[in-house]
C-alpha atoms as a PDB file:
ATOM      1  CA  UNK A   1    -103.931  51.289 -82.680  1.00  0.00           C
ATOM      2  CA  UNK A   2    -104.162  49.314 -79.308  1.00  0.00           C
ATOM      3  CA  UNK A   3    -105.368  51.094 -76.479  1.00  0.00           C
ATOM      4  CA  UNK A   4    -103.948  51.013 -73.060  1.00  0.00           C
ATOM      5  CA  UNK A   5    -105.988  51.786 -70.113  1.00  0.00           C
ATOM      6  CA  UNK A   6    -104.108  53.116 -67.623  1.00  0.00           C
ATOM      7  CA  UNK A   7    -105.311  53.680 -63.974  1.00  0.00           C
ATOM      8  CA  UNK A   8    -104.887  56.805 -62.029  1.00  0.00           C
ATOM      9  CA  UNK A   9    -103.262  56.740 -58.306  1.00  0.00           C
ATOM     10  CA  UNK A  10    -104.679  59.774 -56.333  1.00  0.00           C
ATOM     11  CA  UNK A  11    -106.808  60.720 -52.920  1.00  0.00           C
ATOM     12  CA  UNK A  12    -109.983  59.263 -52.772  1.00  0.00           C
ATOM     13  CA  UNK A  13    -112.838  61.486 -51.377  1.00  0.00           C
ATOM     14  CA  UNK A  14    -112.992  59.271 -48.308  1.00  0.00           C
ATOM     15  CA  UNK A  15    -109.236  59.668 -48.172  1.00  0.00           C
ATOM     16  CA  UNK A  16    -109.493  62.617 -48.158  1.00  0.00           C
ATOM     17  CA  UNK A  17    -112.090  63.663 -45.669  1.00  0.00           C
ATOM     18  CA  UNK A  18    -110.188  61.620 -43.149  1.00  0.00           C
ATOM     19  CA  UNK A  19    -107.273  63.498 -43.711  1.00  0.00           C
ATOM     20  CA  UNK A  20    -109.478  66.621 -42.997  1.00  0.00           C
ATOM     21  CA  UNK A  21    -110.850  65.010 -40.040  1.00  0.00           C
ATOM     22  CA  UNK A  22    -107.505  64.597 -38.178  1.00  0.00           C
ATOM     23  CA  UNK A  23    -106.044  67.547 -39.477  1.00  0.00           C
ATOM     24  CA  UNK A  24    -108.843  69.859 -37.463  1.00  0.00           C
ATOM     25  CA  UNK A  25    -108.766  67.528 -34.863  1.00  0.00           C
ATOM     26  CA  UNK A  26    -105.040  68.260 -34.660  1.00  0.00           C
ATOM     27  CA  UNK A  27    -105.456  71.941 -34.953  1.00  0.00           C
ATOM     28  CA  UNK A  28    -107.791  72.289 -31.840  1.00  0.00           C
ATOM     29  CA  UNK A  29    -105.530  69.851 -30.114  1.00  0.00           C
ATOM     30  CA  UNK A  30    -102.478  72.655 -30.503  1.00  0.00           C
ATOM     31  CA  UNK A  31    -105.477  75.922 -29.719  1.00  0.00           C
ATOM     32  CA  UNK A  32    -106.287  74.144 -26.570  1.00  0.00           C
ATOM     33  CA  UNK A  33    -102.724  73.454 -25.396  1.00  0.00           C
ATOM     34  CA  UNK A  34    -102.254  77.035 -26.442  1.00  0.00           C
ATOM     35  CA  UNK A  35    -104.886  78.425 -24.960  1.00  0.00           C
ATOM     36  CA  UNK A  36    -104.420  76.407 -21.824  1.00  0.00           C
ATOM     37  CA  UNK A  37    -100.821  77.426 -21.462  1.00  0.00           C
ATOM     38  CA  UNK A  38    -101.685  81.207 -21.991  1.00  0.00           C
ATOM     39  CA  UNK A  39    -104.494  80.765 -19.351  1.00  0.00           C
ATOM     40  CA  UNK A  40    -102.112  79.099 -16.249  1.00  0.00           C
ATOM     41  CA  UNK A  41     -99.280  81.887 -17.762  1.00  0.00           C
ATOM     42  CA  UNK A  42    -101.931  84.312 -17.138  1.00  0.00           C
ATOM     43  CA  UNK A  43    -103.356  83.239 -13.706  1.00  0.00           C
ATOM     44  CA  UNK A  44     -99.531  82.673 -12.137  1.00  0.00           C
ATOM     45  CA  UNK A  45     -98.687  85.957 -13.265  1.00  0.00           C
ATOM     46  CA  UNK A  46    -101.525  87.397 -11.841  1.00  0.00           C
ATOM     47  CA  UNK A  47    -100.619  85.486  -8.238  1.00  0.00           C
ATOM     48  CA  UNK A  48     -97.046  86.736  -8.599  1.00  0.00           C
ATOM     49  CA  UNK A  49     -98.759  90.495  -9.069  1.00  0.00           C
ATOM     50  CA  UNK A  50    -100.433  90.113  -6.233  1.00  0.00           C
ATOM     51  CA  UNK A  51     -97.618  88.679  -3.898  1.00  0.00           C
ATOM     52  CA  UNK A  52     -95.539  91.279  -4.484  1.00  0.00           C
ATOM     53  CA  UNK A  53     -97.794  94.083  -4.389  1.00  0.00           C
ATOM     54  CA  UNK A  54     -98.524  92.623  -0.662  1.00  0.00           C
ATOM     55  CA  UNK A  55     -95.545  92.182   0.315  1.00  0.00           C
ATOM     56  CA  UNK A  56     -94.553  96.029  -0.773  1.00  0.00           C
ATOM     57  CA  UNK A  57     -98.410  96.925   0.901  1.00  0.00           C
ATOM     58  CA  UNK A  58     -97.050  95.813   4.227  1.00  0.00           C
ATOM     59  CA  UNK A  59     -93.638  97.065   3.825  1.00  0.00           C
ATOM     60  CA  UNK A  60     -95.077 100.381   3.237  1.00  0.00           C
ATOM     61  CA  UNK A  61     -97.266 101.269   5.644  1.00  0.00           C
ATOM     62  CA  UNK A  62     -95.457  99.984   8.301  1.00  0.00           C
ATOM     63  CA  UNK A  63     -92.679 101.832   7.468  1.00  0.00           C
ATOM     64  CA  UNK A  64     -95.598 105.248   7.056  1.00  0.00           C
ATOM     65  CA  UNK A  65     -97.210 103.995  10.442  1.00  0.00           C
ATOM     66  CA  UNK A  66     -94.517 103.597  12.407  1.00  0.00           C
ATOM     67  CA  UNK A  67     -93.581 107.442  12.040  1.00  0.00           C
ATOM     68  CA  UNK A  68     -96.573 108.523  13.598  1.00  0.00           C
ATOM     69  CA  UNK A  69     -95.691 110.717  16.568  1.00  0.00           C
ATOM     70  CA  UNK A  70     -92.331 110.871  16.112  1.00  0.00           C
ATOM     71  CA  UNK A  71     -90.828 114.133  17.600  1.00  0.00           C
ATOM     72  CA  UNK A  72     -87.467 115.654  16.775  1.00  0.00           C
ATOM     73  CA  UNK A  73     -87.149 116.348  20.295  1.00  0.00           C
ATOM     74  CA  UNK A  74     -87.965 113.603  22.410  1.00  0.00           C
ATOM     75  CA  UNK A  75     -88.636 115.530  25.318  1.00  0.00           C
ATOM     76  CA  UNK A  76     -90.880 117.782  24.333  1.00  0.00           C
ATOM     77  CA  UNK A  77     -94.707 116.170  24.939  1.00  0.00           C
ATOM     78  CA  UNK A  78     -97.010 115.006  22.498  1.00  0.00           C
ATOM     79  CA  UNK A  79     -99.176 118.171  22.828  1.00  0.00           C
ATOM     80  CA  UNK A  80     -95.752 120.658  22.636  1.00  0.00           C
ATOM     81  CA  UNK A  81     -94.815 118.462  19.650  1.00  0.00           C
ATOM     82  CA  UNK A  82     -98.066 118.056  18.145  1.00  0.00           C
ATOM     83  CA  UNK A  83    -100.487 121.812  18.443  1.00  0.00           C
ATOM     84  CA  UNK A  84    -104.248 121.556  17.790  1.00  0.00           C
ATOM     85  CA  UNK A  85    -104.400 122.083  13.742  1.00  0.00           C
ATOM     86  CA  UNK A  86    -107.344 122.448  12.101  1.00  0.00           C
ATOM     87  CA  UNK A  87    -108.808 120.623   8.940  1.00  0.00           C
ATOM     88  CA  UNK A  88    -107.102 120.319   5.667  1.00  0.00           C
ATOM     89  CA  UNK A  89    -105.211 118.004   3.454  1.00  0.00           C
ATOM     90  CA  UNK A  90    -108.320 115.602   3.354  1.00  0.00           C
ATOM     91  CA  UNK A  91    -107.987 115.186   7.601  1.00  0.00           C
ATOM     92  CA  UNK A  92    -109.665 116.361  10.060  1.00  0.00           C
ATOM     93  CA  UNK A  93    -109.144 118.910  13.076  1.00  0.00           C
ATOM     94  CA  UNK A  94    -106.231 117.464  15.044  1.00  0.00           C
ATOM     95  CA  UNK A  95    -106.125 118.402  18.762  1.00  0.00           C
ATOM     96  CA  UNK A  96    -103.084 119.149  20.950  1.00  0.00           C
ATOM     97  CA  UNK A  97    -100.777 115.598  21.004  1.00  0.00           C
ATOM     98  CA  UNK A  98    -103.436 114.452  18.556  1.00  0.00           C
ATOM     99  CA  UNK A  99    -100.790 111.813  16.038  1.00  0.00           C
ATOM    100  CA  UNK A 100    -103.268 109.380  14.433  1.00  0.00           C
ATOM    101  CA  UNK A 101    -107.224 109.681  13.629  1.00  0.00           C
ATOM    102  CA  UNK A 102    -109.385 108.786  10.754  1.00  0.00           C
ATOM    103  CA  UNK A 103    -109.152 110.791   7.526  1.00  0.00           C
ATOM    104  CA  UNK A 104    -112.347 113.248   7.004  1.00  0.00           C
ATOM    105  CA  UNK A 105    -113.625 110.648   3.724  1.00  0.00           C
ATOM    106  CA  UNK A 106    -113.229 107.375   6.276  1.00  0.00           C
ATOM    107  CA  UNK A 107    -111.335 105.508   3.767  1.00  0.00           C
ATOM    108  CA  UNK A 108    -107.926 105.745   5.746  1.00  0.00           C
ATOM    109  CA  UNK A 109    -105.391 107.503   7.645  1.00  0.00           C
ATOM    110  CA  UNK A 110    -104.278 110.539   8.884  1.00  0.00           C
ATOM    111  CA  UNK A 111    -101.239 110.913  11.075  1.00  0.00           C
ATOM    112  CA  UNK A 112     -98.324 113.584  12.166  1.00  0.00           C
ATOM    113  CA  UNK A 113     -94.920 113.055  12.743  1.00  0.00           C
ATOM    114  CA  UNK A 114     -92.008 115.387  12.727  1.00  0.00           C
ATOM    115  CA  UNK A 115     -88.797 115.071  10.504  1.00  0.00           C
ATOM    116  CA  UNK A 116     -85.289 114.223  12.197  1.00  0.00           C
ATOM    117  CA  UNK A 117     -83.060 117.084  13.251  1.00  0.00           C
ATOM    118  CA  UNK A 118     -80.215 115.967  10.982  1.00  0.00           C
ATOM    119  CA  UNK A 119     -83.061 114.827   7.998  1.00  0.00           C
ATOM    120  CA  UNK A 120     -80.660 115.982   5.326  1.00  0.00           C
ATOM    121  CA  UNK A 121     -81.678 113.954   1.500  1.00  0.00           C
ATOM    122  CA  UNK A 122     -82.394 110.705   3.426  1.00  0.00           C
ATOM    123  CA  UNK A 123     -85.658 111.637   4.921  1.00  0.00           C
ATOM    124  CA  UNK A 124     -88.748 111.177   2.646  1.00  0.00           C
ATOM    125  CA  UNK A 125     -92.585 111.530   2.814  1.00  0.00           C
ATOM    126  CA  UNK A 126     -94.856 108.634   0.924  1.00  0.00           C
ATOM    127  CA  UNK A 127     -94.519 111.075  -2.169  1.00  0.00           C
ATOM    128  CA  UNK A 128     -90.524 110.919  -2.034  1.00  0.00           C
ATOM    129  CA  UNK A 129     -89.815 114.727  -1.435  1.00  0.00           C
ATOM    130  CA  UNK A 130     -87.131 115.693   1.026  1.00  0.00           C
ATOM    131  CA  UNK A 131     -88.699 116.622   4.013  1.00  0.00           C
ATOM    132  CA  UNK A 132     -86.971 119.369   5.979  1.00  0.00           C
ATOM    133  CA  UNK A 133     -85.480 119.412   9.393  1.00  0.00           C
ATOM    134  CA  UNK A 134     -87.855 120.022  11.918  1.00  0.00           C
ATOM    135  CA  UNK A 135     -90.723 120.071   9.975  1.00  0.00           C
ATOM    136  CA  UNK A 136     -94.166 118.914  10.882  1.00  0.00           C
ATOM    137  CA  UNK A 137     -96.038 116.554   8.339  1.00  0.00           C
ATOM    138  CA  UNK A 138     -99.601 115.669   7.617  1.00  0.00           C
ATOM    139  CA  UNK A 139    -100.097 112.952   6.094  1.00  0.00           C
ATOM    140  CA  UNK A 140    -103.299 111.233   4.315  1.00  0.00           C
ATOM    141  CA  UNK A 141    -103.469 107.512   3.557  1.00  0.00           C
ATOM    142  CA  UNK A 142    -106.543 107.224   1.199  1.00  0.00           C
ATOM    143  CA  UNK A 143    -108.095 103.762  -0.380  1.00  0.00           C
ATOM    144  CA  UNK A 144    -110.354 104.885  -3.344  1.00  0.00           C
ATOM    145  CA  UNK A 145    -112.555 102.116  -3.929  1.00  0.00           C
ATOM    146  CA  UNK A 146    -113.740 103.498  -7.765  1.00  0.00           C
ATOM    147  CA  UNK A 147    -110.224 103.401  -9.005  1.00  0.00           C
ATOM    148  CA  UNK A 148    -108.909 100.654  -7.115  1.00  0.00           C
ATOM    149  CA  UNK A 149    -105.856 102.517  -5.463  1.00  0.00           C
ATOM    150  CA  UNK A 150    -104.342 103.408  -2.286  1.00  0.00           C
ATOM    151  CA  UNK A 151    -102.537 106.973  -2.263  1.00  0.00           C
ATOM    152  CA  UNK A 152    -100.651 109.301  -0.374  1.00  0.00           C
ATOM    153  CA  UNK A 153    -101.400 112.864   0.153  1.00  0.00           C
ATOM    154  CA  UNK A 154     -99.342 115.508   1.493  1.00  0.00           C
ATOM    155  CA  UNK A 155     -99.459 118.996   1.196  1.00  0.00           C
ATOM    156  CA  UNK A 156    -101.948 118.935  -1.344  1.00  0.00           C
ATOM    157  CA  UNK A 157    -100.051 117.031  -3.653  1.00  0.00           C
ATOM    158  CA  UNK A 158    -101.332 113.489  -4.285  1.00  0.00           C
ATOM    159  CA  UNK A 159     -99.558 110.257  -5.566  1.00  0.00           C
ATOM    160  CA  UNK A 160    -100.908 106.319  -5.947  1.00  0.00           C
ATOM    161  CA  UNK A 161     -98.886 103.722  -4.066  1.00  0.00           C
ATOM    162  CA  UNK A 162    -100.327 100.607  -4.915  1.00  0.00           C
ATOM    163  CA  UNK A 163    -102.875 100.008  -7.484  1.00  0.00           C
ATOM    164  CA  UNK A 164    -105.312  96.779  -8.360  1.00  0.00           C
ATOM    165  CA  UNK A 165    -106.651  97.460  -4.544  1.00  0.00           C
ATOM    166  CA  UNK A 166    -109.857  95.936  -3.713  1.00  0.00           C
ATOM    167  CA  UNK A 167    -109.853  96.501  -0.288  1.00  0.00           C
ATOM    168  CA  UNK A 168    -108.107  98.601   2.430  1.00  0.00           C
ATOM    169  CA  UNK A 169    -109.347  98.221   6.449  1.00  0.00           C
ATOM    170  CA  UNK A 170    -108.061  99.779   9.386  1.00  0.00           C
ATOM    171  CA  UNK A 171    -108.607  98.087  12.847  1.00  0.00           C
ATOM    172  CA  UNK A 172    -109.704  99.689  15.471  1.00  0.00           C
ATOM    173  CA  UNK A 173    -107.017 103.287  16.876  1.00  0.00           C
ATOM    174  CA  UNK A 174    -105.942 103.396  19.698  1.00  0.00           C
ATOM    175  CA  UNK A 175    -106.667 105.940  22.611  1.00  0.00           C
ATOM    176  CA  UNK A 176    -103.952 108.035  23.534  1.00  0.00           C
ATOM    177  CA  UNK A 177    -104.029 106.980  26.864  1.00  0.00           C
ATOM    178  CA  UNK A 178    -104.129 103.294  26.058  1.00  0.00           C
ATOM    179  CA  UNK A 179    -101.462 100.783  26.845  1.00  0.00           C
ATOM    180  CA  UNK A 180    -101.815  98.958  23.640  1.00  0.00           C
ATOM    181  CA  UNK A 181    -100.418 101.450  21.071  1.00  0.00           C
ATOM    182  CA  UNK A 182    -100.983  99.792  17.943  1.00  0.00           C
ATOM    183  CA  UNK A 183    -102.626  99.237  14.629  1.00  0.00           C
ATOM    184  CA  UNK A 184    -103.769  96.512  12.698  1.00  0.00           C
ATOM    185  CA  UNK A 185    -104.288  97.071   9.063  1.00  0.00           C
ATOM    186  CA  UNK A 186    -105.321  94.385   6.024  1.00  0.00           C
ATOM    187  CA  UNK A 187    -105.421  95.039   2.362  1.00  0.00           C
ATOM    188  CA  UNK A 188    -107.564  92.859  -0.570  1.00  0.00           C
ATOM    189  CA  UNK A 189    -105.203  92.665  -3.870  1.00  0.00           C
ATOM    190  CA  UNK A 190    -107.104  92.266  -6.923  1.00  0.00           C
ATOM    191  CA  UNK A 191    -105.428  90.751 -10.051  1.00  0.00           C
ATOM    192  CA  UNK A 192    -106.821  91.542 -13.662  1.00  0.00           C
ATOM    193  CA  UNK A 193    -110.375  90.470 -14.727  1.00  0.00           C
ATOM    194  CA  UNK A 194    -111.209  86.969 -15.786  1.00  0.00           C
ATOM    195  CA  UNK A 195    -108.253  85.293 -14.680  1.00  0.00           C
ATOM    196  CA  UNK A 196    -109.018  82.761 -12.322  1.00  0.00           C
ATOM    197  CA  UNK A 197    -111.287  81.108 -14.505  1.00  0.00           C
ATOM    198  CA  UNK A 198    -112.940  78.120 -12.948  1.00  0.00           C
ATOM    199  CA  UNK A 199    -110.434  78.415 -10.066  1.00  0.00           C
ATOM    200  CA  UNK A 200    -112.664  78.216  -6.786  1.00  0.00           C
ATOM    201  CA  UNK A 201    -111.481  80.633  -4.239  1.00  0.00           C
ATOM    202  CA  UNK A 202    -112.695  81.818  -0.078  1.00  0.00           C
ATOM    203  CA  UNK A 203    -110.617  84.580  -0.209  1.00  0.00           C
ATOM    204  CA  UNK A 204    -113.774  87.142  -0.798  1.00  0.00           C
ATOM    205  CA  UNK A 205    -115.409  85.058   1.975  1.00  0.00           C
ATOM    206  CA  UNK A 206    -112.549  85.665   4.678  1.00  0.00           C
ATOM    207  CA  UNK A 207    -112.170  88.737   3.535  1.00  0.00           C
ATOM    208  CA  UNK A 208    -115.777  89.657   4.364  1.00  0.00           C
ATOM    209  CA  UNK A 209    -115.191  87.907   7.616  1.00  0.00           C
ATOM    210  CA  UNK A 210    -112.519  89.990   8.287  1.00  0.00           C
ATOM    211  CA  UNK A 211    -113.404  93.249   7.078  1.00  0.00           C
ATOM    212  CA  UNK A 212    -117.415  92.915   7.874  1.00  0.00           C
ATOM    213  CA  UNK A 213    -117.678  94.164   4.232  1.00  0.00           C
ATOM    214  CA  UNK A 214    -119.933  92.445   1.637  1.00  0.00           C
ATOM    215  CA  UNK A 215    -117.541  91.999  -1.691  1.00  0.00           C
ATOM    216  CA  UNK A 216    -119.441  89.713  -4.319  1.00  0.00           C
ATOM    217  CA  UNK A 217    -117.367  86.384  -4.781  1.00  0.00           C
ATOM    218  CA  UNK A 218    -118.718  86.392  -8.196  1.00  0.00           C
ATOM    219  CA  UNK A 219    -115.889  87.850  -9.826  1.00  0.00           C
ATOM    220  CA  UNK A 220    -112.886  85.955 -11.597  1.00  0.00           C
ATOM    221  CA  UNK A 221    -110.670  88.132  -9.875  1.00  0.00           C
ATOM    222  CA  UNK A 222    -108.021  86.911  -8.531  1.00  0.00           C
ATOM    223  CA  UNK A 223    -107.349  87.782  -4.654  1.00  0.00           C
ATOM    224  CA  UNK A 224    -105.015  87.895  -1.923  1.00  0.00           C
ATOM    225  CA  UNK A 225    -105.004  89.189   1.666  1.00  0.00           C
ATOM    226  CA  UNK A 226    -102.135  90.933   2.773  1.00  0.00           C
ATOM    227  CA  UNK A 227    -102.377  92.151   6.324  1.00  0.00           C
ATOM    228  CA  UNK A 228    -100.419  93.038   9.676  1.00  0.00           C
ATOM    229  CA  UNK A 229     -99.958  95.330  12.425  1.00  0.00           C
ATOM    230  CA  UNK A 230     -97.744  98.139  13.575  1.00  0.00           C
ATOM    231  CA  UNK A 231     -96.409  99.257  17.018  1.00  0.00           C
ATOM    232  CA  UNK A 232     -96.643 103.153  17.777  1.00  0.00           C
ATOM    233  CA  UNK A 233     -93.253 103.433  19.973  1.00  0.00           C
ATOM    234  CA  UNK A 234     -93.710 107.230  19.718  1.00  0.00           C
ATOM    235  CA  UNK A 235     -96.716 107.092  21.439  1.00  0.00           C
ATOM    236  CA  UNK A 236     -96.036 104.444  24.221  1.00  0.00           C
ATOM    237  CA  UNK A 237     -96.073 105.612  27.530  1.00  0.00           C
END
């Protein structure tokens, strides 16, 4: 019986190991675009966070600033309006006409102002409660630096306006006797950890310059300033 040799078609080992080769070098090809994609996802969403929250920041307490001294009856003085009060809700002692100091911690604001005559369900505090007619409200803006938030208190009852805060300054108050009735305010918003990645940023650095705090531009944070200032009409002369 004649044999017949017959030769086997197949992968080679070198074959083979190419095929490997390009395969991984495929699959980290695909990770990185992956990865890369998730990272820029990550760091415009984190932007986007932090444009909004500013723009609501400034909305916000320039809407909660503005109210300061407002009396239901404009004739009335500051000091008939406004009676020496002593401390509580987180503020100091207020003295007669007294509308706008520095909150007892000295991370915010403190100011009065009285509700409208006809408040009705329309008029609400920073917490969202009807305030009634005629009444009198204390209110305490607060930036806790551990937790990262800015809150309202009033009455005792607390609430957090904006969170992912990394800063919160308050220029300098006026006098009550000064012509210039008016604050200037600036907030730091601080995105998620680790997003910037190797992103260089000055915000940190203005920031300090602006604040005369010392934040550590180490972080991957990342940061935007949102800032502006408010005119107290109730208290113009």
């Amino acid at each position: 019986m004649n044999g017949i040799s017959r030769r086997q078609n197949g992968l080679s080992l070198v074959e083979l190991m190419i095929a490997l080769a390009i395969s991984s070098f495929l699959i980290l090809g695909i990770t990185q675009f992956y990865i890369d994609n998730k990272s820029n996802y990550l760091f415009q969403q984190g932007q986007s966070s932090n444009l909004n929250k500013g723009r609501f920041a400034v909305l916000m307490l320039e809407q909660v600033l503005a109210r300061a001294g407002y009396r239901a009856e404009p004739w009335n003085s500051l000091a008939v309006a406004f009676p020496a009060i002593s401390a509580g809700n987180g503020c100091p002692a207020f003295s007669a006409g007294e509308t706008v100091k520095a909150n007892s911690a000295g991370n915010g604001l403190c100011i009065r102002y009285q509700a409208a005559e006809d408040a009705g369900d329309y008029d609400l505090d920073c917490l969202g409660e009807d305030v009634e007619a005629d009444a009198s409200v204390l209110l305490n803006l607060a930036y806790d630096s551990a937790e990262g938030t800015l809150s309202c208190r009033v009455s005792g009852a607390s609430a957090v306006l904006i969170d992912n805060v990394a800063g919160f300054v308050v220029g300098d108050l006026p006098d009550s006797d000064a012509t210039n009735q008016s604050i200037r305010f600036a907030v730091l918003l601080g995105s998620g950890s680790s997003l910037r990645g190797g992103v260089e940023s000055d915000v940190i650095t203005r920031w300090n310059s602006l604040s005369g705090e010392t934040l550590s531009s180490d972080s991957k944070r990342i940061y935007q300033i949102a800032q502006g200032s408010v005119a107290l009409r109730n208290l113009m002369p």
